[in-house]
C-alpha atoms as a PDB file:
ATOM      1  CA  UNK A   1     -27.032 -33.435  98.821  1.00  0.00           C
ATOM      2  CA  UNK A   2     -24.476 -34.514 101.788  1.00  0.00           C
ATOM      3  CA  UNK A   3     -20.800 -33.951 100.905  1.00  0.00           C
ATOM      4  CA  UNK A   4     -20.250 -37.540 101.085  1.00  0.00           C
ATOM      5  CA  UNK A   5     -22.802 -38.673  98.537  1.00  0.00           C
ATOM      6  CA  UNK A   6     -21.534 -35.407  96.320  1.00  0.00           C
ATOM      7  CA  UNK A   7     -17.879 -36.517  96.106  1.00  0.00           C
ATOM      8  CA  UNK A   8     -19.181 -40.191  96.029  1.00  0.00           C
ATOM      9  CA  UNK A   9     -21.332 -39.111  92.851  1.00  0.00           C
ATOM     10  CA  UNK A  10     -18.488 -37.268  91.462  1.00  0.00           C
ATOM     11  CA  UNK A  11     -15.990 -40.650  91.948  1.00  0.00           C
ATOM     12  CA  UNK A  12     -18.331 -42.221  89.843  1.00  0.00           C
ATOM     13  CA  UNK A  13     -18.375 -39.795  87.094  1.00  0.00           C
ATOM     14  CA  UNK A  14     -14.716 -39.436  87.039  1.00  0.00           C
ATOM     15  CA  UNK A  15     -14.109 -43.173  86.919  1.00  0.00           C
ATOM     16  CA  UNK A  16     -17.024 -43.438  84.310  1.00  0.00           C
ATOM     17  CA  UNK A  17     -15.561 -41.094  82.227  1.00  0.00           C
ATOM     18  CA  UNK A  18     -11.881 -42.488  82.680  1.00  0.00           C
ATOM     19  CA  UNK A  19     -13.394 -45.931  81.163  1.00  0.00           C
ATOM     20  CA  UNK A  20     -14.029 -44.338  78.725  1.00  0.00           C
ATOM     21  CA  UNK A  21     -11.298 -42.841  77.257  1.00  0.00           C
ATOM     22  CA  UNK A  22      -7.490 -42.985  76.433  1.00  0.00           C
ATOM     23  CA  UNK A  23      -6.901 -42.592  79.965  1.00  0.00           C
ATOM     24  CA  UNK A  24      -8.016 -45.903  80.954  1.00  0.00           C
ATOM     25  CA  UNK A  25      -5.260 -47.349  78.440  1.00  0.00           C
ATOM     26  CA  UNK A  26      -2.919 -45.285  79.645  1.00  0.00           C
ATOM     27  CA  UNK A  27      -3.390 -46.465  83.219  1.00  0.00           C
ATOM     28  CA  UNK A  28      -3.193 -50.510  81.679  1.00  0.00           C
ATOM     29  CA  UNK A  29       0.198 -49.391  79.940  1.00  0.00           C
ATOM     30  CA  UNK A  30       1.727 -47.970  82.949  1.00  0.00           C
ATOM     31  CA  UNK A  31       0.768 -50.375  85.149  1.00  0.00           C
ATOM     32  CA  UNK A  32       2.065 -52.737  83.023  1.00  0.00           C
ATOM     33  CA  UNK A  33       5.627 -51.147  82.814  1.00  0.00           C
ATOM     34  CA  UNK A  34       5.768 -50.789  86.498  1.00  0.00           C
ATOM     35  CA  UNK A  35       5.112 -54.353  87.155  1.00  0.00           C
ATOM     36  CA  UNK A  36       7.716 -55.350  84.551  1.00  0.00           C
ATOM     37  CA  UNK A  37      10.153 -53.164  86.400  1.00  0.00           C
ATOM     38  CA  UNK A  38       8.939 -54.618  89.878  1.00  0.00           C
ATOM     39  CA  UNK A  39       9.446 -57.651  88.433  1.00  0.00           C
ATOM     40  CA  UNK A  40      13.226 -57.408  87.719  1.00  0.00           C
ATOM     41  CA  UNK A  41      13.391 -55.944  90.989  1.00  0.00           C
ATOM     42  CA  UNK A  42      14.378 -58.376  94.058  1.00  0.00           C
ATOM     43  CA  UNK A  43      10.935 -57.447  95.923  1.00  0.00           C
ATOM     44  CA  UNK A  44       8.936 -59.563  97.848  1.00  0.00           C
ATOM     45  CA  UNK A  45       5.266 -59.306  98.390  1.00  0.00           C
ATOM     46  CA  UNK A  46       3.579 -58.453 101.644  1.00  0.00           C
ATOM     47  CA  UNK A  47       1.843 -61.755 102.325  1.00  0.00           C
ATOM     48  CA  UNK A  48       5.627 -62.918 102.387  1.00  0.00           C
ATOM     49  CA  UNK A  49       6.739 -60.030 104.215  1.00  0.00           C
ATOM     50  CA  UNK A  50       3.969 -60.819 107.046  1.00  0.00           C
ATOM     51  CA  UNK A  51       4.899 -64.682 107.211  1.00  0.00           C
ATOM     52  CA  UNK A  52       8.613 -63.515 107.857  1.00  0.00           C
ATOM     53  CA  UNK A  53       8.051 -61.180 109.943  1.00  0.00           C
ATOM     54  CA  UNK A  54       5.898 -63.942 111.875  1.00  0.00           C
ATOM     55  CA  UNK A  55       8.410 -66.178 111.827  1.00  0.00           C
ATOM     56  CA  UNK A  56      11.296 -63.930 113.405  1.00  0.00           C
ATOM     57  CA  UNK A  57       8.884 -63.559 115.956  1.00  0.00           C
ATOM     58  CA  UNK A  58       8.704 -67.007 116.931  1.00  0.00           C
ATOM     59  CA  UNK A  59      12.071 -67.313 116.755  1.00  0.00           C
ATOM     60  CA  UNK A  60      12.798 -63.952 118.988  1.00  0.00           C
ATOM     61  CA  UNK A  61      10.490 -65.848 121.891  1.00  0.00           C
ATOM     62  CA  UNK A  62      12.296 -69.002 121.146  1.00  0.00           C
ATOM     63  CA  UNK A  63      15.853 -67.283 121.554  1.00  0.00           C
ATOM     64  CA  UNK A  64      14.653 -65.829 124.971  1.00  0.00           C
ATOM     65  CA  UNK A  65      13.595 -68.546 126.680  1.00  0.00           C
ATOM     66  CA  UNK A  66      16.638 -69.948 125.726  1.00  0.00           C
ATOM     67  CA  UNK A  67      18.701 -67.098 127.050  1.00  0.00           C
ATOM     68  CA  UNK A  68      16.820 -67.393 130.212  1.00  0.00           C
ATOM     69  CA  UNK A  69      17.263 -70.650 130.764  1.00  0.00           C
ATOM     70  CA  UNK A  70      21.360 -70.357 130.249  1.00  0.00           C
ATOM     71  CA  UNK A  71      20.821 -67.947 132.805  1.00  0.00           C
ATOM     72  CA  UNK A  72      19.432 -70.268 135.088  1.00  0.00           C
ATOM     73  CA  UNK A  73      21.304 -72.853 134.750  1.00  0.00           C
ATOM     74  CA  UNK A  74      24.919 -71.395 134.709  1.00  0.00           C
ATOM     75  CA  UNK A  75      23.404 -70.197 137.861  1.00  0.00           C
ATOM     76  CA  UNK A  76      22.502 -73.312 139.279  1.00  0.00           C
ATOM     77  CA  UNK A  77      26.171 -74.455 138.321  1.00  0.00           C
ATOM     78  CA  UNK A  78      27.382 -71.695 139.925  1.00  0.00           C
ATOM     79  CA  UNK A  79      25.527 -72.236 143.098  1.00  0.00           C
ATOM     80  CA  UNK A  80      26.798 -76.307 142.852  1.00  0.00           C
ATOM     81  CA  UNK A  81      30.595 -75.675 142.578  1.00  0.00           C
ATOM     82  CA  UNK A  82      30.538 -72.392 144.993  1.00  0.00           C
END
């Protein structure tokens, strides 16, 4: 038996045997508490994080191409009154 397939085997027993006992409520209790107190907290989720992130993004190209063309036009001003 490979090392993979041993700790893969022994996973499976863990989590088998987890199932099947207090433990397994345990986990559903505190995982319930901590999303209560997520909840309550002003978090957003990744998805949202991601589409914000995106977003800036956008706008950061937007704001450059912008910027560049002030450049290039106080320039051209420049060049027209000099």
């Amino acid at each position: 038996m490979d090392k993979s397939s041993f700790f893969a085997d022994m996973q499976a027993r863990v989590q088998q045997a987890i199932a099947s006992s207090p433990a397994k409520d345990i986990e559903k209790n505190v995982k319930a508490m901590l999303n209560q107190g997520f909840s309550k907290l002003d978090l957003v989720t990744r998805e949202e994080f991601d589409i914000q992130a995106q977003v800036l993004a956008k706008t950061r190209t937007k704001l450059d191409l912008l910027e560049a063309r002030v450049v290039a036009l106080e320039a051209q001003l420049k060049q027209a009154t000099a």
